[in-house]
Protein backbone atom coordinates (compact mmCIF):
# COMPACT_ATOMS: atom_id res chain seq x y z
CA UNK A 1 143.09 45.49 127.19
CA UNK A 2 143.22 43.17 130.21
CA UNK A 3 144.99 45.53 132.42
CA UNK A 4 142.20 48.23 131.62
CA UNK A 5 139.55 45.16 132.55
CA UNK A 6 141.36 44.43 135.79
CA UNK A 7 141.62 48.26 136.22
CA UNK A 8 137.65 48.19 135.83
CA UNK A 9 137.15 45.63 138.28
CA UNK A 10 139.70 46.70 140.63
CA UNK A 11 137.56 50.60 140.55
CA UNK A 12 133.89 48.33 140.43
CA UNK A 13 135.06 46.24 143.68
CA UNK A 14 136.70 50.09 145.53
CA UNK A 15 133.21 51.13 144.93
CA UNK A 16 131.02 48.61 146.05
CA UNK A 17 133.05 48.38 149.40
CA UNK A 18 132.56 51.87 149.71
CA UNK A 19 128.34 51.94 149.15
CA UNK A 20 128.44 48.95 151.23
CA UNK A 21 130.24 50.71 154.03
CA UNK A 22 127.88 53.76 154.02
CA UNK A 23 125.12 51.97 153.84
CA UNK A 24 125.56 49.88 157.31
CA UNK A 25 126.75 53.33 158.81
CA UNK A 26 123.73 54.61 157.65
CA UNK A 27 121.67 52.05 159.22
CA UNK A 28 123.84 51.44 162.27
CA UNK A 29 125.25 48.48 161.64
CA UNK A 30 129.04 50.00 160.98
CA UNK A 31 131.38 51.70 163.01
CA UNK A 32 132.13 55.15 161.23
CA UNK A 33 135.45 56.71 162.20
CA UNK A 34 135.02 60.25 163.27
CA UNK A 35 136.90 63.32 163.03
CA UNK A 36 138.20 65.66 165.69
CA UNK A 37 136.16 68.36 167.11
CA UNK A 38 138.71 71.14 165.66
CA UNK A 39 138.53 69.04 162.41
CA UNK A 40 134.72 69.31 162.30
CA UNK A 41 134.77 73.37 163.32
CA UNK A 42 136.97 74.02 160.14
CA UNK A 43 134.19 71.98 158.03
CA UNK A 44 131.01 73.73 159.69
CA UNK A 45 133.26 77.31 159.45
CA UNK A 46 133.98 76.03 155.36
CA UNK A 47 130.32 75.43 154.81
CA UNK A 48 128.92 79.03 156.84
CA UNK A 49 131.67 81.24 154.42
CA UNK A 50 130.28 79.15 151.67
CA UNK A 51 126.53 79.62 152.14
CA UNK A 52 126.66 82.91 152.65
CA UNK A 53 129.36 84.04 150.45
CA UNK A 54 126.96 82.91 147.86
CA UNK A 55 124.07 85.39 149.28
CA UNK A 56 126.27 88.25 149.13
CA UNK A 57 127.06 87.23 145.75
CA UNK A 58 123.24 87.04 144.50
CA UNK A 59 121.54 89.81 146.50
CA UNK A 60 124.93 92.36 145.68
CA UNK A 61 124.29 91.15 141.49
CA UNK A 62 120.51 92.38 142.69
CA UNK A 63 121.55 95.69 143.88
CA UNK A 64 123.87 96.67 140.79
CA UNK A 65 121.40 94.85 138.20
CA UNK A 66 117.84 94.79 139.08
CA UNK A 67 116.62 93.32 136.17
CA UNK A 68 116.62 89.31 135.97
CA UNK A 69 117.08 89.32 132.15
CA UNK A 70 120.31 91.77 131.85
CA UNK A 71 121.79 89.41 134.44
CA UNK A 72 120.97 86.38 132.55
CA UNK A 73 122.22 87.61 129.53
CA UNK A 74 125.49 88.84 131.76
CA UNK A 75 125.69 85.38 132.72
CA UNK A 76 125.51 83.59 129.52
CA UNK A 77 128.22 86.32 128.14
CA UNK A 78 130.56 85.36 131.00
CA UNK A 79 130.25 81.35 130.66
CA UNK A 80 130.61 81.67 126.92
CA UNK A 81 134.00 83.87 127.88
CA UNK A 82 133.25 86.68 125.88
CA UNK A 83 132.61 90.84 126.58
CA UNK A 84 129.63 91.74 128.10
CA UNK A 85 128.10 94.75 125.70
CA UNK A 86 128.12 97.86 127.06
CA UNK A 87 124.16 98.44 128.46
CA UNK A 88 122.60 102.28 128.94
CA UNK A 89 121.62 103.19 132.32
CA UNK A 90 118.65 104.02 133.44
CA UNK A 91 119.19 107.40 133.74
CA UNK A 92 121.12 107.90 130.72
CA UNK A 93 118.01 106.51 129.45
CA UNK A 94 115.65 109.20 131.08
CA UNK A 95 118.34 111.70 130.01
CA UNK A 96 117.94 110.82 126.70
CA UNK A 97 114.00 111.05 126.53
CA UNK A 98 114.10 114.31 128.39
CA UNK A 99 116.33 115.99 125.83
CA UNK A 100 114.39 114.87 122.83
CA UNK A 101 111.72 116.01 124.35
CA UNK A 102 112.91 119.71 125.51
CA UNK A 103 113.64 119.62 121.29
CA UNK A 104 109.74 118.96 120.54
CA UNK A 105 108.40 121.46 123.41
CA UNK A 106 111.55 123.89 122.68
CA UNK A 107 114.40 124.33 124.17
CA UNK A 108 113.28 128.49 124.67
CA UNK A 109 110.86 127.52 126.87
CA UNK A 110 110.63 127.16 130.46
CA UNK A 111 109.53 123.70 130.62
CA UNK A 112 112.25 122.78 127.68
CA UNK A 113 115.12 124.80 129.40
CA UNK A 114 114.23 122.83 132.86
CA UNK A 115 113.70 119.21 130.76
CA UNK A 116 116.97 120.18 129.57
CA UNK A 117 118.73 120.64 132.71
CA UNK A 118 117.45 118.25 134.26
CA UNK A 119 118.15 115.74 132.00
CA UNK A 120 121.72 116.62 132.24
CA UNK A 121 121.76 115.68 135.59
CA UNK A 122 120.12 112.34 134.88
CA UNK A 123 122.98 111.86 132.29
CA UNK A 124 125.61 112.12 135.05
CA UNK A 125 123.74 110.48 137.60
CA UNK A 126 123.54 107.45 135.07
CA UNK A 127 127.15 107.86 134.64
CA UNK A 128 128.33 107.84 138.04
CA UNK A 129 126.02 104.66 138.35
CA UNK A 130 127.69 102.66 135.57
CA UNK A 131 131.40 103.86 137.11
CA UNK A 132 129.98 102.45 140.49
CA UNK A 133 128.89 99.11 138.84
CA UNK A 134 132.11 98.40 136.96
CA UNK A 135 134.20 99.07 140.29
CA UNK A 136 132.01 97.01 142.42
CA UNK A 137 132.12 94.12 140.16
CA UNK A 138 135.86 94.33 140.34
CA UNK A 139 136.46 94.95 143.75
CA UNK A 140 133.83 93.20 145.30
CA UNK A 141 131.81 90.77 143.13
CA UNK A 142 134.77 89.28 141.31
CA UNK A 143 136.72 87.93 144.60
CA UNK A 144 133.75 86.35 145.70
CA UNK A 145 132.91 84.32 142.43
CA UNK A 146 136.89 83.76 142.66
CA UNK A 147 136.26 81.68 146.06
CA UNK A 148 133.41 79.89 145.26
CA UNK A 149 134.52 78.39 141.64
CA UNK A 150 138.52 78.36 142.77
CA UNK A 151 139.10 77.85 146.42
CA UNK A 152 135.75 76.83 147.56
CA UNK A 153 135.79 73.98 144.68
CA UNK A 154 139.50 72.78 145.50
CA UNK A 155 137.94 72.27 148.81
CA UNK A 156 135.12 70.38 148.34
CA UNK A 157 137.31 67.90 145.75
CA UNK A 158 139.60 67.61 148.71
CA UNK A 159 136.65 66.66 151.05
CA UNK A 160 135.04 63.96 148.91
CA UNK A 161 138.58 62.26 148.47
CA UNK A 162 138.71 62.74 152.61
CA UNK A 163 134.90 61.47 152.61
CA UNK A 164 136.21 58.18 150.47
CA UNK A 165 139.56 57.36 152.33
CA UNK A 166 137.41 57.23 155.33
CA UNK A 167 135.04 55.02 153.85
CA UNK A 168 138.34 52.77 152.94
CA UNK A 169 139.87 52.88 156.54
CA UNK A 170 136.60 51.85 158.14
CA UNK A 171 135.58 48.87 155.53
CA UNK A 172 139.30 48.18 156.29
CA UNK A 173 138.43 47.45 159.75
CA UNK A 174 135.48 46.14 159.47
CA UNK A 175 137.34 43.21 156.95
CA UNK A 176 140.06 42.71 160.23
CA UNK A 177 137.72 42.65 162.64
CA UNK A 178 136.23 39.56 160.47
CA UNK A 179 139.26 37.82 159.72
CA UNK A 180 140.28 38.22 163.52
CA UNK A 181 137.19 36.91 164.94
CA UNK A 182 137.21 33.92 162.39
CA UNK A 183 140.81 33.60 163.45
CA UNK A 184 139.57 32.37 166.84
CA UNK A 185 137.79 29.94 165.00
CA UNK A 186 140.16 28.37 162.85
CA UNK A 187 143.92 28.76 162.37
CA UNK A 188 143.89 28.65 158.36
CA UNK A 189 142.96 32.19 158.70
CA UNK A 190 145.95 33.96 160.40
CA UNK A 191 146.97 35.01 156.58
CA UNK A 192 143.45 36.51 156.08
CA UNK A 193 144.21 38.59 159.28
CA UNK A 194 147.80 39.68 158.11
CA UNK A 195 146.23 40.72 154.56
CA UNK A 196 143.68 42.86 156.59
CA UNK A 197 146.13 44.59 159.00
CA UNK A 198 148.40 45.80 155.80
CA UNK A 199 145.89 47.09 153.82
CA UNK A 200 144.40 48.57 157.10
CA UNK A 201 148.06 50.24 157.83
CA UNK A 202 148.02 51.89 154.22
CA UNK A 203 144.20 53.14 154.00
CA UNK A 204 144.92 54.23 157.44
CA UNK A 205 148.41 56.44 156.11
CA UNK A 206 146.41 57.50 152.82
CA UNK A 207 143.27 58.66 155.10
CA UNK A 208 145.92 60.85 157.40
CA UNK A 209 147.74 61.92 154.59
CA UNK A 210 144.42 63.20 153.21
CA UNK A 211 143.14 64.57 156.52
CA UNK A 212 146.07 66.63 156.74
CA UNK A 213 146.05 68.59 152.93
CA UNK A 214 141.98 69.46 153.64
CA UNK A 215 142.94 70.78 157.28
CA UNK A 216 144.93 73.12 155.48
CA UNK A 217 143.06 74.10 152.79
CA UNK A 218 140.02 74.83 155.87
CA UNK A 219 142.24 76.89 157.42
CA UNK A 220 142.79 78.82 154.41
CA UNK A 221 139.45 80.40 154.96
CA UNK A 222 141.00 82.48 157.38
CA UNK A 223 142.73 83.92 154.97
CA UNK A 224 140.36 84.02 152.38
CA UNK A 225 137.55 86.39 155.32
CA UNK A 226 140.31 88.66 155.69
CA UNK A 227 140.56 89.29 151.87
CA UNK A 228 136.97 89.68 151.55
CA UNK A 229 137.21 91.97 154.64
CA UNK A 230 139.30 94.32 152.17
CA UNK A 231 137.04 94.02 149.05
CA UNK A 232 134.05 94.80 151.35
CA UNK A 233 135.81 98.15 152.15
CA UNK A 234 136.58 98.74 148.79
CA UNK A 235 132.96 98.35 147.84
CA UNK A 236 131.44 100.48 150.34
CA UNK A 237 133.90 102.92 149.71
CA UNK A 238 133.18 102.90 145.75
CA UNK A 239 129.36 102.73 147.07
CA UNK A 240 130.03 106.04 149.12
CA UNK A 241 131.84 108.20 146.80
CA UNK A 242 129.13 107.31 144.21
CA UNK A 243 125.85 108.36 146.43
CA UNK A 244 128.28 111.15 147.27
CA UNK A 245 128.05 112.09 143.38
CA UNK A 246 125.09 112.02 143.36
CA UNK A 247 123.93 114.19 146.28
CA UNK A 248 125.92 116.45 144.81
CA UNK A 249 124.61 116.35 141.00
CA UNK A 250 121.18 117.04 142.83
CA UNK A 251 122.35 120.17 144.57
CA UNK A 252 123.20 121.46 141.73
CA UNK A 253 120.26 120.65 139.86
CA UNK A 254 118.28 122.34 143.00
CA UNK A 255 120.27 125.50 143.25
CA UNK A 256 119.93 125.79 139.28
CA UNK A 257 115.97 125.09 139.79
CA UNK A 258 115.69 127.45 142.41
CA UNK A 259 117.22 129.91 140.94
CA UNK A 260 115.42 130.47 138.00
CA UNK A 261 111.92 129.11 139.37
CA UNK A 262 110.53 132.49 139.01
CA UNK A 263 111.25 132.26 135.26
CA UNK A 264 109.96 128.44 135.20
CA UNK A 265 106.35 128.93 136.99
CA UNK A 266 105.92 132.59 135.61
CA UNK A 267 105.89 134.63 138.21
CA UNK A 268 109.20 137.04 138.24
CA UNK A 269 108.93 137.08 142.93
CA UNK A 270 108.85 133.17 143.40
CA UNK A 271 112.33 132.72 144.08
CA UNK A 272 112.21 130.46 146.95
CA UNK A 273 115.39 128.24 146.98
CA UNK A 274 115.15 124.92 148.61
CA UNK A 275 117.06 123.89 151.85
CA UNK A 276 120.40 122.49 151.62
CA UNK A 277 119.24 119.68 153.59
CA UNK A 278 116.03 117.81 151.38
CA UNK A 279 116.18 114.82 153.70
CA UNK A 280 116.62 116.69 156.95
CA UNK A 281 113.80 119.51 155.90
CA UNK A 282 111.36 117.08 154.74
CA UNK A 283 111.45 115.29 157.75
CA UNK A 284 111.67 118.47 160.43
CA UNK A 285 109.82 121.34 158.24
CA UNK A 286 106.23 122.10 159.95
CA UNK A 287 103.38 123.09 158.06
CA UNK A 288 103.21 127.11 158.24
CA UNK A 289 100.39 128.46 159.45
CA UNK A 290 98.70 131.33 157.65
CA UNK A 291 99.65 134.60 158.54
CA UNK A 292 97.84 136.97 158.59
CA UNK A 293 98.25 139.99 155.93
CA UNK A 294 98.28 143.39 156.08
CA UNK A 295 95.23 145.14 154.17
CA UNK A 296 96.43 147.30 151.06
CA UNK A 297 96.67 151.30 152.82
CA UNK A 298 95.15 153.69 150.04
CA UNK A 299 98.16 156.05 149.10
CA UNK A 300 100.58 153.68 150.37
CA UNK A 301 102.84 151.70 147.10
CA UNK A 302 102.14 148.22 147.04
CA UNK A 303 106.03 147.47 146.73
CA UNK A 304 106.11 143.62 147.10
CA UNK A 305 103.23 142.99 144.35
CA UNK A 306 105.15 145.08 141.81
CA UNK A 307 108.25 142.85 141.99
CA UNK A 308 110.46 145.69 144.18
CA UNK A 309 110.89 145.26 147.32
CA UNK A 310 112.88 148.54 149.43
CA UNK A 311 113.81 147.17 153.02
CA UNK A 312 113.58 150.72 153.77
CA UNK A 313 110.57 151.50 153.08
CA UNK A 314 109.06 148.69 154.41
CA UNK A 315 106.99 149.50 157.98
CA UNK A 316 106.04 146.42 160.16
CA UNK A 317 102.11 145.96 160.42
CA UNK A 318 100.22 146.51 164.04
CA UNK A 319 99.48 143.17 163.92
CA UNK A 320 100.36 139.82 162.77
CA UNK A 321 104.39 139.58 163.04
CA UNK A 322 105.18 136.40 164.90
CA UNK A 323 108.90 134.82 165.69
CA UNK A 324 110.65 132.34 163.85
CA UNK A 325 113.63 129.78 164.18
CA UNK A 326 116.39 129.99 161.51
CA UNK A 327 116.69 125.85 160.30
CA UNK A 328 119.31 126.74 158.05
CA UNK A 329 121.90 129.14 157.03
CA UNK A 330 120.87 131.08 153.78
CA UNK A 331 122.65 133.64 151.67
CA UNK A 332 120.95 136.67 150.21
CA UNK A 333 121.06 136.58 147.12
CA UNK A 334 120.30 140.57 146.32
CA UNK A 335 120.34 143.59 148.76
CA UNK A 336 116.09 142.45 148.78
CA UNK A 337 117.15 139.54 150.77
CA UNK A 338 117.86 138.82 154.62
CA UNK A 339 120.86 136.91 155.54
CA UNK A 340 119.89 134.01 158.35
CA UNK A 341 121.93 131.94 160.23
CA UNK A 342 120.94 128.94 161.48
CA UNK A 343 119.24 128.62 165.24
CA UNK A 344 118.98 132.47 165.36
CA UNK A 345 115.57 134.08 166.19
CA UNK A 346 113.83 136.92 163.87
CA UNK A 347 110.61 138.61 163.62
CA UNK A 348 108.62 137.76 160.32
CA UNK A 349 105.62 139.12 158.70
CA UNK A 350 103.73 139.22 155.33
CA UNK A 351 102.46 142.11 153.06
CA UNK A 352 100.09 142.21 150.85
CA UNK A 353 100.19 140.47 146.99
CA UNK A 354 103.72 139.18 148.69
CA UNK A 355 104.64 135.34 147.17
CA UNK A 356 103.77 132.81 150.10
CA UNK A 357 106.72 131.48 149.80
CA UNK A 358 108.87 134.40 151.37
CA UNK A 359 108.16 136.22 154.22
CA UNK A 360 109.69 140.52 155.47
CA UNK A 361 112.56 139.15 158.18
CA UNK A 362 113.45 141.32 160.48
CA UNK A 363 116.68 141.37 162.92
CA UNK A 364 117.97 144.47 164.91
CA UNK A 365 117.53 147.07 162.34
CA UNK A 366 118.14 144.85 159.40
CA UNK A 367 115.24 143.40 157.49
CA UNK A 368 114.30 141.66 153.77
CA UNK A 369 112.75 138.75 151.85
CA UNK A 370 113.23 135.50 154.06
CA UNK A 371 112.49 132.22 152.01
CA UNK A 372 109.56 130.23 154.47
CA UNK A 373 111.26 126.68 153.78
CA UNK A 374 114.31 128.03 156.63
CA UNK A 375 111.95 128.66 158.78
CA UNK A 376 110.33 127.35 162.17
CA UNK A 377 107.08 129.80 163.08
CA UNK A 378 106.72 130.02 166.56
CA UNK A 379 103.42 130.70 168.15
């Protein structure tokens, strides 16, 4: 019991000396000893990784959970050390609705059979989300909150045990520099002076001692960029494959769409496929101008309104055929259709009842159905 009191004391006394010593530096009235300029890089570099470490690690949680409640309730699940339940996607979610209702409209239909496939697509795209989630929380997330409640802690222990054997050292010269200058008043205090100078030559070992195991832990961060250096690959490397999925789900969706549109909207012609490019031909397709079509000859079959279309029989009109730019490469799909490649020049014109969305291509002696979304009209 009365080593635990003296104990008490002994900590009460450490601790006084120590507010008393940062309070004169505070106010100028101490001399603080100060670290070397390397020293005080390594700190400033420490508190920079820190700072922003921890941005990256809120704003990437952002990205991969947009809503503030799910990551609350992740949160919560990870303090309390226990499995964080497995949460539907967003577009498994749309998925799911889609299907159900393809059931109610029927799945015969046009608008069911396109709910349907569509759907589908959402269910993969959802899937190829959650995939990308789980492997950037791994790869990238996890190393992060590593550093800050591992390494980054360790570090900041070591600094307030550095920030309080500095305190010591200083008060311990502050107490010398008393005793020496009472010294010069009166002999009886040489002792007082050789008390001060010991405990000054131990605070001052402890203090270097210190100095030296949080030099080493700041240059650790070194180490610790280059590791997060890797998991950033990682991450945009699990981010790329995954948008890469997913460009490629909607392709597939879009090829499926436009290839049974006709069937979708009713009308057996419209056929028009979309580019291979949505981004690039929303951004560089110009409007088409109207062209103008061919009156209906008495006698003459109107081929293109009745769903047949015979390249042969097809005759260019007096007027009205104007040049186009191939944007991209197409493939006919039926002997109807005109092959294009893309940059290549052609002559294009419309008949009459024809859908607007395809023009007659002509190249050479070849000709056919031409879909107007490859197309730049020239005037």
């Amino acid at each position: 019991m009365e080593f635990n009191v003296k104990k008490l004391a002994s900590d009460a006394g450490v601790f006084f000396s120590r507010a008393m010593q940062f309070t004169e530096e505070k106010l100028g009235q101490a001399e603080k000893t100060e670290l070397d300029a390397h020293f005080e890089n390594l700190l400033a570099r420490a508190d920079c990784t820190k700072n922003w470490t921890e941005k990256i690690l809120r704003q990437t949680e952002v990205l991969l959970q947009p809503n503030p409640s799910a990551r609350v309730e992740e949160f919560l699940y990870e303090k309390l050390d226990r499995k964080v339940p497995s949460r539907v996607t967003n577009g498994e979610l749309l998925a799911q609705y889609m299907t159900e209702a393809a059931n109610d409209f029927g799945p015969g239909t046009p608008y069911g059979k396109t709910l349907i496939k569509v759907g589908e697509t959402q269910r993969r795209l959802g899937a190829a989300e959650r995939e990308f989630i789980h492997s950037a929380s791994i790869n990238f997330l996890t190393p992060l909150r590593n550093f800050l409640e591992g390494d980054w802690r360790t570090i900041s222990k070591e600094r307030r045990i550095l920030q309080n054997r500095r305190l010591d050292l200083d008060a311990c010269k502050a107490r010398l520099k008393k005793a020496k200058a009472a010294e010069a008043k009166a002999a009886l205090w040489s002792d007082e002076v050789e008390k001060a100078e010991h405990e000054l030559r131990l605070t001052q070992t402890e203090f270097d001692r210190q100095a030296e195991v949080t030099r080493l832990l700041l240059e650790g961060i070194s180490s610790t960029h280059v590791n997060h250096l890797r998991c950033l690959h990682e991450f945009v490397e699990s981010q790329t494959n995954y948008y890469a999925q997913c460009y490629q789900f909607m392709l597939d969706l879009q090829k499926q769409l436009g290839r049974f549109s006709g069937t979708f909207v009713g009308n057996a012609d419209s056929t028009s496929p979309a580019p291979s490019s949505p981004a690039v031909a929303a951004a560089t397709l110009p409007a088409v101008p109207t062209i103008p079509v061919v009156p209906t000859i008495v006698g003459v079959p109107n081929t293109v309104a009745e769903g047949v279309l015979n390249p042969n029989e097809v005759k260019p009109p007096a007027s009205g055929t104007r040049k186009a730019r191939v944007l991209y490469d197409y493939e006919a799909a039926d002997s109807t259709e005109l092959a294009l490649l893309a940059d290549e020049m052609i002559t294009v014109y419309s008949l009459p009842g024809m859908d607007p969305d395809w023009l007659i291509g002509e190249r050479g002696n070849q000709k056919g159905k031409v879909p107007v979304t490859y197309l730049e009209l020239l005037s």
